[in-house]
N, C-alpha and C. Protein backbone atom coordinates (compact mmCIF):
# COMPACT_ATOMS: atom_id res chain seq x y z
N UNK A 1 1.40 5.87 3.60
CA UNK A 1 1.76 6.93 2.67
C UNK A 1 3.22 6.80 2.29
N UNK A 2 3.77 7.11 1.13
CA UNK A 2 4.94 7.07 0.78
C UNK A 2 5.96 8.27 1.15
N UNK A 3 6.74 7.89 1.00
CA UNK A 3 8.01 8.78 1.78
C UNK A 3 8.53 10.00 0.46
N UNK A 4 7.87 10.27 -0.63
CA UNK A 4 8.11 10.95 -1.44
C UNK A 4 7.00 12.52 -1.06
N UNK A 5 7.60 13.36 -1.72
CA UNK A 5 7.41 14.56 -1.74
C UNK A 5 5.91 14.02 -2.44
N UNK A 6 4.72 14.97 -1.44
CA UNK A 6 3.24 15.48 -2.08
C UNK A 6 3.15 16.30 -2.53
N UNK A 7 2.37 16.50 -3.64
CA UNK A 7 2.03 17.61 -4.58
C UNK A 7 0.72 18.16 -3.63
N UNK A 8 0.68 19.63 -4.01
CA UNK A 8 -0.28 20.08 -2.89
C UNK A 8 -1.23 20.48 -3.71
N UNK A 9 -2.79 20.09 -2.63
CA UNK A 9 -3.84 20.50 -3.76
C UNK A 9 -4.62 21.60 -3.14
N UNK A 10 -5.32 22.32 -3.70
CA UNK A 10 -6.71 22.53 -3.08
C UNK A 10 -8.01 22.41 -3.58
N UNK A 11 -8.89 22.68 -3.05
CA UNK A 11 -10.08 22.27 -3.22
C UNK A 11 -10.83 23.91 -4.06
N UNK A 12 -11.71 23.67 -5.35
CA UNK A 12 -12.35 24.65 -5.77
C UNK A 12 -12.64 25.40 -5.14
N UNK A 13 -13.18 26.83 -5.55
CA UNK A 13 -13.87 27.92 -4.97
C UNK A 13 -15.54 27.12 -4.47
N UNK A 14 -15.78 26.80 -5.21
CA UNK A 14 -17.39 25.74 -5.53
C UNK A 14 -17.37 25.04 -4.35
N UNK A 15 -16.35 24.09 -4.21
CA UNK A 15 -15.97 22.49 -3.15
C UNK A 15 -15.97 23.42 -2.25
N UNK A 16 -15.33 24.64 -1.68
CA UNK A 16 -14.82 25.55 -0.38
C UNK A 16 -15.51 25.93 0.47
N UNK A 17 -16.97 26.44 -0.71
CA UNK A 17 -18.11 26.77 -0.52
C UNK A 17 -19.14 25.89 -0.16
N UNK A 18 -18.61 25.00 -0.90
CA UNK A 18 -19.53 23.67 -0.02
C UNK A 18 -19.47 23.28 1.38
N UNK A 19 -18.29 22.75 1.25
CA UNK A 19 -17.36 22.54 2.80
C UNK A 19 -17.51 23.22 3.94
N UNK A 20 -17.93 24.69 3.92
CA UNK A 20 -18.16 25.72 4.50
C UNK A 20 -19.90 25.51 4.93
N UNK A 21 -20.44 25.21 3.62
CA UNK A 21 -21.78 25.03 3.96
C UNK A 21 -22.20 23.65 5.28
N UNK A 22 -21.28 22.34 4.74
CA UNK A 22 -21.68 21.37 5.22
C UNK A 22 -21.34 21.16 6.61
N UNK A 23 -19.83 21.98 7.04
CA UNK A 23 -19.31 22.32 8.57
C UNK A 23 -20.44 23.38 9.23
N UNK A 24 -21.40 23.82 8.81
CA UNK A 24 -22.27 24.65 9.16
C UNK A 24 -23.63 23.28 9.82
N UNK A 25 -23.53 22.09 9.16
CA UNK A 25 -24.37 21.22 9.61
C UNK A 25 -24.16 19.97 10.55
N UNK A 26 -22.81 19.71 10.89
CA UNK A 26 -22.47 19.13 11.68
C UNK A 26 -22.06 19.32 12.75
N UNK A 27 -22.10 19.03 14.07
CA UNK A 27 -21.76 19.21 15.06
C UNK A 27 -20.13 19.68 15.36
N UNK A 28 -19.07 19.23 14.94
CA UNK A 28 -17.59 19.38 14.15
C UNK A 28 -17.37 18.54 13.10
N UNK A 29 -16.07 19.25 13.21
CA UNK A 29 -15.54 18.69 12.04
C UNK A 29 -15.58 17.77 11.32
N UNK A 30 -15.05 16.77 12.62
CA UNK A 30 -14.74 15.46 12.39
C UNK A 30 -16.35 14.66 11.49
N UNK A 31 -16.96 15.13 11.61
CA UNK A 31 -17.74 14.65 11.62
C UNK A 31 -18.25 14.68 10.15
N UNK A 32 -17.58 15.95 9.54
CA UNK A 32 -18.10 16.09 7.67
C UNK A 32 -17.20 15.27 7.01
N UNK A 33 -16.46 14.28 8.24
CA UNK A 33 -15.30 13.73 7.03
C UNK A 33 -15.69 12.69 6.04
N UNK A 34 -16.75 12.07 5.65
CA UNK A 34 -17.08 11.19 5.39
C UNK A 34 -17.65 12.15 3.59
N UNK A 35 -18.65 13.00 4.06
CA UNK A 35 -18.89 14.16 3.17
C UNK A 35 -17.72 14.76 2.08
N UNK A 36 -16.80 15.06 2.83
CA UNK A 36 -15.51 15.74 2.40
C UNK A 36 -14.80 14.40 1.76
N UNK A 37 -14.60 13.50 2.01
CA UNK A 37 -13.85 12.80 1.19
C UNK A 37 -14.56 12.47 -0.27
N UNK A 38 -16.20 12.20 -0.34
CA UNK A 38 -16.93 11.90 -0.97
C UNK A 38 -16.66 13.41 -2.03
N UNK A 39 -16.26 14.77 -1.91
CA UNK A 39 -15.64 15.70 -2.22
C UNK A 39 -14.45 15.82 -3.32
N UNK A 40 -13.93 15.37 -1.90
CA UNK A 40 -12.71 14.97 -2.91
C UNK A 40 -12.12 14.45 -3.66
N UNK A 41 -13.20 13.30 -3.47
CA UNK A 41 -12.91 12.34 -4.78
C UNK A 41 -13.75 12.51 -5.94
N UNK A 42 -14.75 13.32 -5.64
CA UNK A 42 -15.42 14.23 -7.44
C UNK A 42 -14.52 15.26 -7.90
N UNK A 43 -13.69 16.12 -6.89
CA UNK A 43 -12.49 16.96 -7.35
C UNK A 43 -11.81 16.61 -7.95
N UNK A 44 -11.01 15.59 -7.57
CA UNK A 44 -9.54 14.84 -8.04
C UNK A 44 -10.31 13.79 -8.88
N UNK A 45 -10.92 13.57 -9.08
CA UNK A 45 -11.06 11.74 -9.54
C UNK A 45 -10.36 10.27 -8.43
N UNK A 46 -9.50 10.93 -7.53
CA UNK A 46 -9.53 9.13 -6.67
C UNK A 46 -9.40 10.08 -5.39
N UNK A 47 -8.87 9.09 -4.57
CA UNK A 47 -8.08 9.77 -2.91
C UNK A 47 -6.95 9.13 -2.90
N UNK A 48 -5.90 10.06 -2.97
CA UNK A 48 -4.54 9.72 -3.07
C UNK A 48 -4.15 10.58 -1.85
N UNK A 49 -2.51 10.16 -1.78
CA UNK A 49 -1.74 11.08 -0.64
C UNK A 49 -1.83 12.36 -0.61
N UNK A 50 -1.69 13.12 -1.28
CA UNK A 50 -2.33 14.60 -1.71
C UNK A 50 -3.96 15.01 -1.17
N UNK A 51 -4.73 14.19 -1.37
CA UNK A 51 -6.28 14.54 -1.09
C UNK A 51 -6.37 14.39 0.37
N UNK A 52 -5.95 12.97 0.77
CA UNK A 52 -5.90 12.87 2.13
C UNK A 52 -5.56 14.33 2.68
N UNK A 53 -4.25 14.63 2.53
CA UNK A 53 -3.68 15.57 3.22
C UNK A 53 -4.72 16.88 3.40
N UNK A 54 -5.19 17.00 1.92
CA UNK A 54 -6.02 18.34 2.28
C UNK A 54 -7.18 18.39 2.62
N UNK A 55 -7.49 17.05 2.94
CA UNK A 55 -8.66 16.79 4.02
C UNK A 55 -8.82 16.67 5.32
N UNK A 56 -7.27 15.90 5.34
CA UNK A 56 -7.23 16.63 6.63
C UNK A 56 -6.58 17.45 7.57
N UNK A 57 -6.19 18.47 6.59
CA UNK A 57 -5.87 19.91 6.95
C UNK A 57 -7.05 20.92 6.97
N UNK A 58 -8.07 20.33 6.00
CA UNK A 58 -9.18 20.85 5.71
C UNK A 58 -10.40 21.17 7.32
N UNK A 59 -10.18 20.16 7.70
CA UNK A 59 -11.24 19.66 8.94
C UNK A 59 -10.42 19.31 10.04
N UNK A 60 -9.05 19.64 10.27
CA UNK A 60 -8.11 20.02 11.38
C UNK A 60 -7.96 18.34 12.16
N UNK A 61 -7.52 17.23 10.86
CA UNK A 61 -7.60 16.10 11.79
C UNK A 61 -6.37 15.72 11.07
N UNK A 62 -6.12 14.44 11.98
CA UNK A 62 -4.40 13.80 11.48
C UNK A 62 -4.96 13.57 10.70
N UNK A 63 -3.25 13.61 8.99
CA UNK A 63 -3.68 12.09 8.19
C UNK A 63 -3.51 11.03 8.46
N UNK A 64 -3.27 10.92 9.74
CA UNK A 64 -3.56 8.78 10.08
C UNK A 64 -5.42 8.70 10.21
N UNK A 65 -6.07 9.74 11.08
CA UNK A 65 -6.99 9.85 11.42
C UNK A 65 -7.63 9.38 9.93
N UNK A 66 -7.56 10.55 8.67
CA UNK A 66 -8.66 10.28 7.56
C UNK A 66 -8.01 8.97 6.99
N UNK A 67 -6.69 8.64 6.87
CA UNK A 67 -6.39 6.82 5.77
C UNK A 67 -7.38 6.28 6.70
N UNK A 68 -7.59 6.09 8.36
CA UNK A 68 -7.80 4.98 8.82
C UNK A 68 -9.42 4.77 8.12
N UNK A 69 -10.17 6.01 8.20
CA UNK A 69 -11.42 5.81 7.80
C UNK A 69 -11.35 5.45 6.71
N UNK A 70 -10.91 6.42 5.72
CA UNK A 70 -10.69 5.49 4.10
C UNK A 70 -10.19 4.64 3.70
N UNK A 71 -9.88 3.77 4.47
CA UNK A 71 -9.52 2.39 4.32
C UNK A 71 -10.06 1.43 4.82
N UNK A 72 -11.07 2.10 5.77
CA UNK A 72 -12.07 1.28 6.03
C UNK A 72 -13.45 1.09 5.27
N UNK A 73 -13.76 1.83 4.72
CA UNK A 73 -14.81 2.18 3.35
C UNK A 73 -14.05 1.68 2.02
N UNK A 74 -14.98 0.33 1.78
CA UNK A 74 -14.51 0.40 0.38
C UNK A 74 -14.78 1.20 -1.02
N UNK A 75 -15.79 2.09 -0.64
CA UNK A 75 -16.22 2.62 -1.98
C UNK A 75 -16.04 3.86 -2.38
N UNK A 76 -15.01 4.55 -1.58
CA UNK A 76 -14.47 5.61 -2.33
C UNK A 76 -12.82 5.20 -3.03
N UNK A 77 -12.78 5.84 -4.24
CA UNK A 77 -12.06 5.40 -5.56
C UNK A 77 -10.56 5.68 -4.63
N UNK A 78 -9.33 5.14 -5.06
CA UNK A 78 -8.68 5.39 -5.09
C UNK A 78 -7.24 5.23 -5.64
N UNK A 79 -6.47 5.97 -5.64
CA UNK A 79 -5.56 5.64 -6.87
C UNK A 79 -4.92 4.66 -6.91
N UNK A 80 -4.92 4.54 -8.41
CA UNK A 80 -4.65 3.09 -8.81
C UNK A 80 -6.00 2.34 -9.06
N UNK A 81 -6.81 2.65 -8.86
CA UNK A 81 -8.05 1.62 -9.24
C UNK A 81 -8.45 2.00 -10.58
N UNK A 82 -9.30 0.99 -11.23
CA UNK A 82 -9.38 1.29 -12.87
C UNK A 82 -10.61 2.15 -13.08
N UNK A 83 -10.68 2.03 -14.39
CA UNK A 83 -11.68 2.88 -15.17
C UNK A 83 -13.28 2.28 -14.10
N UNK A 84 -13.35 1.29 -14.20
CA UNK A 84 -14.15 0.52 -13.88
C UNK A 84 -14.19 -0.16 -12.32
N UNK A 85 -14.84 0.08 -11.36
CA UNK A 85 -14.38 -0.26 -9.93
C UNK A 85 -15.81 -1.27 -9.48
N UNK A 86 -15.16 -2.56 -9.75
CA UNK A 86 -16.25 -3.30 -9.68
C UNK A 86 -16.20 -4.27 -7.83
N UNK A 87 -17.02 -4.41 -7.89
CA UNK A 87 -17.16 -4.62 -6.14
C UNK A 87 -18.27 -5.39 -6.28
N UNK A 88 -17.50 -6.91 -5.14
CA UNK A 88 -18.72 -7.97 -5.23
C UNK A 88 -19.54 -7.79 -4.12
N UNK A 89 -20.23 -7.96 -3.76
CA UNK A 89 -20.54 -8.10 -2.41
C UNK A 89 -20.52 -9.44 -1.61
N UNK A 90 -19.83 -9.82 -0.28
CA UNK A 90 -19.37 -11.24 0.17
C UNK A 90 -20.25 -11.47 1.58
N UNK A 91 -21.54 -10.99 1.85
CA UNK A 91 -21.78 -10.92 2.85
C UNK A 91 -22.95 -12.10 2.92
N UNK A 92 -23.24 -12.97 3.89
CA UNK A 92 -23.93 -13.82 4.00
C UNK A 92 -24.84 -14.10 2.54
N UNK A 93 -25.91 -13.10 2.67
CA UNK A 93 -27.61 -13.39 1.60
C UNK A 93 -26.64 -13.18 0.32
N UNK A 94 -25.58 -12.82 0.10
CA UNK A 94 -25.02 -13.15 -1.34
C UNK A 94 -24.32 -13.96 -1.49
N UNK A 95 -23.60 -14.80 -0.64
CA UNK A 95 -22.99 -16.10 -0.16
C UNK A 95 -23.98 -17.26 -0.47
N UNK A 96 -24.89 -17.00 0.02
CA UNK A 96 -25.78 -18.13 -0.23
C UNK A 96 -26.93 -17.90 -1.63
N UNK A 97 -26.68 -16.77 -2.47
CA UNK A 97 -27.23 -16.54 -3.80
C UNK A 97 -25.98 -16.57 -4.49
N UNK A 98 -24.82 -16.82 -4.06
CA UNK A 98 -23.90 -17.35 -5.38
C UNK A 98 -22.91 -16.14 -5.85
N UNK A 99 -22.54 -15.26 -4.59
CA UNK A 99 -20.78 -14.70 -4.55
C UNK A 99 -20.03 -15.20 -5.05
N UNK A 100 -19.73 -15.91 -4.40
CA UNK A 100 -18.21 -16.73 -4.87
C UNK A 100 -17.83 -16.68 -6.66
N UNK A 101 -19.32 -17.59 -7.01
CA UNK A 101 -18.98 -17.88 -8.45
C UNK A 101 -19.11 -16.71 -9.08
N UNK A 102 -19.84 -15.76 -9.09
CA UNK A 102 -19.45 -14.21 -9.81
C UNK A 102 -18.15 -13.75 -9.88
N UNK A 103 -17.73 -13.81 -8.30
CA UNK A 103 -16.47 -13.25 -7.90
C UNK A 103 -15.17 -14.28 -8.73
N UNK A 104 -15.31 -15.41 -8.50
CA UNK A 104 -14.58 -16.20 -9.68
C UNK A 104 -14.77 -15.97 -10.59
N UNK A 105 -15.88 -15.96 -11.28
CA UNK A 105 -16.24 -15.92 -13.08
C UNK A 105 -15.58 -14.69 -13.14
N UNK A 106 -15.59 -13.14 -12.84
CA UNK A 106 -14.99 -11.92 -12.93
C UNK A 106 -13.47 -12.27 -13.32
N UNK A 107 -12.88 -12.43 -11.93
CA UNK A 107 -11.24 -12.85 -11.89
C UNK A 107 -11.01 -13.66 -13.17
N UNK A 108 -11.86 -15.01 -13.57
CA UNK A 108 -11.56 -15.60 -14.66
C UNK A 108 -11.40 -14.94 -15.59
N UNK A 109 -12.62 -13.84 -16.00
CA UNK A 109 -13.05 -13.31 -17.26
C UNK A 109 -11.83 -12.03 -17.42
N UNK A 110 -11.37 -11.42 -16.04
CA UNK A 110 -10.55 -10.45 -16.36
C UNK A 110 -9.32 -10.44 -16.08
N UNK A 111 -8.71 -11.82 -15.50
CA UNK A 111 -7.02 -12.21 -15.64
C UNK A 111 -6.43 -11.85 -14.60
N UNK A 112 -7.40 -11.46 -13.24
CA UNK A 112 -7.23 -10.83 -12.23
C UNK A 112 -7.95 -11.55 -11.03
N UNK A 113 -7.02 -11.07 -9.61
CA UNK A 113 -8.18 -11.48 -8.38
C UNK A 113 -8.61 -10.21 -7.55
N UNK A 114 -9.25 -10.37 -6.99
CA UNK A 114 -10.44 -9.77 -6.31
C UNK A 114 -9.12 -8.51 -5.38
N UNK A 115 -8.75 -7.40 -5.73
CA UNK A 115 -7.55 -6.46 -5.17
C UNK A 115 -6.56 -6.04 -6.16
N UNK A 116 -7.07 -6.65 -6.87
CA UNK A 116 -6.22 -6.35 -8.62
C UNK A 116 -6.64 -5.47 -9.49
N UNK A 117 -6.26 -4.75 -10.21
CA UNK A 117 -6.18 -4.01 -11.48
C UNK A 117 -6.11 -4.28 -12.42
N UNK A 118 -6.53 -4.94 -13.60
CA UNK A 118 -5.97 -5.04 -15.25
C UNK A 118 -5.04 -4.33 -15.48
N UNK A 119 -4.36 -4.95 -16.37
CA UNK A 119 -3.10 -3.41 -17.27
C UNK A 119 -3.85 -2.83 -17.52
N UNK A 120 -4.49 -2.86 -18.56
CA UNK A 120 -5.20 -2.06 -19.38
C UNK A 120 -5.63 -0.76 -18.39
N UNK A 121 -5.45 -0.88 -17.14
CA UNK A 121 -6.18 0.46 -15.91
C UNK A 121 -7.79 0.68 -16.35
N UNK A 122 -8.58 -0.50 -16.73
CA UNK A 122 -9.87 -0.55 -16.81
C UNK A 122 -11.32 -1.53 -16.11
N UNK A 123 -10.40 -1.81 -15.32
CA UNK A 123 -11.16 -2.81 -14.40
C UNK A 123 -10.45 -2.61 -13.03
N UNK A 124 -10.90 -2.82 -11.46
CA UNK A 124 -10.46 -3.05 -10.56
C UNK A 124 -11.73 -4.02 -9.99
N UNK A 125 -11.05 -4.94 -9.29
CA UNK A 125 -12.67 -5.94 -8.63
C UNK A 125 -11.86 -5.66 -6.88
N UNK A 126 -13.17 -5.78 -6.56
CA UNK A 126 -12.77 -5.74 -5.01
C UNK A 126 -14.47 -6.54 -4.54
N UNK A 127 -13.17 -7.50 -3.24
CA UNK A 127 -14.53 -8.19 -2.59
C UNK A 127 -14.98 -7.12 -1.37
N UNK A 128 -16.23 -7.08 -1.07
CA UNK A 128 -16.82 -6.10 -0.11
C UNK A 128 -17.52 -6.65 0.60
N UNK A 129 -17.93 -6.08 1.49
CA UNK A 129 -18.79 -6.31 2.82
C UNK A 129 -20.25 -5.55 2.30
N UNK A 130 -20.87 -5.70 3.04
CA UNK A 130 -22.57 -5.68 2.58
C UNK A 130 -22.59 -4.12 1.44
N UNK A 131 -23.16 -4.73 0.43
CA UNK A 131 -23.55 -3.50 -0.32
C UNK A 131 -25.37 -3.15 -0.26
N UNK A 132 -25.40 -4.04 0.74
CA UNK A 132 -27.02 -3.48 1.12
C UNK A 132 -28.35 -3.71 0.15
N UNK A 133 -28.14 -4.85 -0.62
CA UNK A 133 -29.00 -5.19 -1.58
C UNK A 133 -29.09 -6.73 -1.14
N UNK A 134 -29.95 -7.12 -0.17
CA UNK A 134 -29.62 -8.48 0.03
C UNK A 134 -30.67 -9.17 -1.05
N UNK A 135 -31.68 -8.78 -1.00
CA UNK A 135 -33.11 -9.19 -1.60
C UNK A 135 -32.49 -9.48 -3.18
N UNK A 136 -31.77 -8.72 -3.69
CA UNK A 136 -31.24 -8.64 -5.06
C UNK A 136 -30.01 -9.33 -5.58
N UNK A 137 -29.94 -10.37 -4.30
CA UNK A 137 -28.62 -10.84 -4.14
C UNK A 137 -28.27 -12.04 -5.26
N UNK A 138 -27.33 -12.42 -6.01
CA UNK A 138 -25.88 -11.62 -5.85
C UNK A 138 -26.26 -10.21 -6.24
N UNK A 139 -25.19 -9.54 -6.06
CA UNK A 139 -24.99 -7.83 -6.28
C UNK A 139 -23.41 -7.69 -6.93
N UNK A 140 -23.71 -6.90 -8.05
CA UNK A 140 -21.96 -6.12 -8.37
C UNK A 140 -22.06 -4.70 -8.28
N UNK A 141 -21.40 -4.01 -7.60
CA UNK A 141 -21.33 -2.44 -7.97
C UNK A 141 -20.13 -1.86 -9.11
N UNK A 142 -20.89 -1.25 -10.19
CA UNK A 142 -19.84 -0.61 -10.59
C UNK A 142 -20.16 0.73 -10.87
N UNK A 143 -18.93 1.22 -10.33
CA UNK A 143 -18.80 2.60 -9.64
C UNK A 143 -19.83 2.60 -8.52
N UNK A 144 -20.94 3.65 -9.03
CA UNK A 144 -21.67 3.67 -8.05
C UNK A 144 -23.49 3.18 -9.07
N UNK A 145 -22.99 2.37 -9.82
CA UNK A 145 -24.33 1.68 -10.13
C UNK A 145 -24.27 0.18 -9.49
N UNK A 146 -25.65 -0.19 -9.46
CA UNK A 146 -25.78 -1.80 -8.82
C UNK A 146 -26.41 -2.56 -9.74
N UNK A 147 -25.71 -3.75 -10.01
CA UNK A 147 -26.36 -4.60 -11.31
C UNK A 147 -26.31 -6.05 -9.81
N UNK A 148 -27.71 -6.22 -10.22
CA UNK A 148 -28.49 -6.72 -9.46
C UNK A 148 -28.77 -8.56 -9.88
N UNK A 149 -29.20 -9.86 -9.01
CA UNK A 149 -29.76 -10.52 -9.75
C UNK A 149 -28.68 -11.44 -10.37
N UNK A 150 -27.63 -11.33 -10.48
CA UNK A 150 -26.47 -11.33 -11.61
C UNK A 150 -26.54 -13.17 -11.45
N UNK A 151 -26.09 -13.24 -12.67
CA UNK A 151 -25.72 -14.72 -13.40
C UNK A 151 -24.38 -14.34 -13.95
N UNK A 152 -23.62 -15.79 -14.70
CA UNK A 152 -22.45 -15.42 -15.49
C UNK A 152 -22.78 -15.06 -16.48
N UNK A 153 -24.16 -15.21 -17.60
CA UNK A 153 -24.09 -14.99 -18.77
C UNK A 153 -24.19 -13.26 -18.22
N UNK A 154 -24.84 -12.81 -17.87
CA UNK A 154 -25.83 -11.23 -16.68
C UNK A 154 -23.93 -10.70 -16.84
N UNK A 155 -23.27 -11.43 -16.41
CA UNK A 155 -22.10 -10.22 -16.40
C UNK A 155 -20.73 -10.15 -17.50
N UNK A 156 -21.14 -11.46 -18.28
CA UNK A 156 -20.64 -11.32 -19.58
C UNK A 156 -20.81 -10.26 -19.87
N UNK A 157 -22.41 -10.04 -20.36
CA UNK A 157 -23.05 -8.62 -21.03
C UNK A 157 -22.15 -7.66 -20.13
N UNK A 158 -22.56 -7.53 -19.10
CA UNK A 158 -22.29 -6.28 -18.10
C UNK A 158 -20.58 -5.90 -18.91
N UNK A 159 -20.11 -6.65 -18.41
CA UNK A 159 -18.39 -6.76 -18.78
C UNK A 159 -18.47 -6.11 -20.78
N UNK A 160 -18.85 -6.92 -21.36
CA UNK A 160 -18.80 -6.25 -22.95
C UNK A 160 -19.30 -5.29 -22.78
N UNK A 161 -20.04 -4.41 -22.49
CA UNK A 161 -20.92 -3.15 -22.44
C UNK A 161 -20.25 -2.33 -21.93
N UNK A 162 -19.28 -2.56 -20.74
CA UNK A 162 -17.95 -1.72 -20.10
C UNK A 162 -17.13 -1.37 -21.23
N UNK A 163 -16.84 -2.52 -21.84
CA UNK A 163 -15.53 -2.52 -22.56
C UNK A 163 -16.18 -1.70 -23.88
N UNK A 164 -17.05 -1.40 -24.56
CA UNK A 164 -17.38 -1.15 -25.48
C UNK A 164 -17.62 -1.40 -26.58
């Protein structure tokens, strides 16, 4: 986290009410954090230093405690990532259906490597660990859709259809 002053947030009347509901289903706290971040990042749009914080002030845990988890999950947004949060998957059954070259053809096609951003703030690629589609393998996630199957011509399209 940076050494600059956080802007402080809170969470809706709606989100509060949720939160309230979902600590009603877990054993503690700790335990809705996974829930609550997934929260917070439909509140805010990413998880930044600010969200962290009121998550975990929210559910009475350090913020080293919630970065460590959210940084261990790649698929909740966070700031600085683009319009577009595309995620390869690098795990064996897509290794051997042809990762790599997606994950290259991408970087080629968007002037970027795999932890990068475009200027434009409309693309982010990130390599990932199993996205759980082996059968469908290769796999790209963007956002939270899965384009399946993929070839280079398969994500040309994909890529123009982003861009508009």
């Amino acid at each position: 986290m940076s050494d600059t002053p956080i802007e402080k947030k809170v969470f809706s009347q709606k989100a509060g009410e949720f939160i309230e509901w979902l600590l009603g289903r877990y054993p503690d706290k700790q335990a809705a954090l996974l829930p609550v971040l997934r929260l917070a990042e439909e509140e805010f749009g990413n998880i930044d230093d600010a969200s962290v914080m009121l998550v975990a002030k929210t559910l009475e845990l350090s913020p080293g405690y919630v970065w460590g988890v959210l940084t261990f999950y790649t698929h909740y947004r966070r700031e600085g990532d683009g319009k577009y949060l595309l995620q390869v998957c690098s795990t064996l059954p897509c290794a051997l259906r042809g990762c790599r070259e997606i994950q290259h053809h991408l970087e080629d096609k968007l002037g970027i490597e795999a932890g990068e951003t475009t200027e434009d703030g409309l693309f982010t690629l990130k390599k990932v660990e199993c996205l759980g589609s082996c059968d469908t393998a290769p796999v790209v996630q963007v956002n939270e859709k899965y384009h399946e199957n993929l070839d280079s011509e398969a994500l040309d399209k994909l890529l123009e259809n982003l861009r508009g």
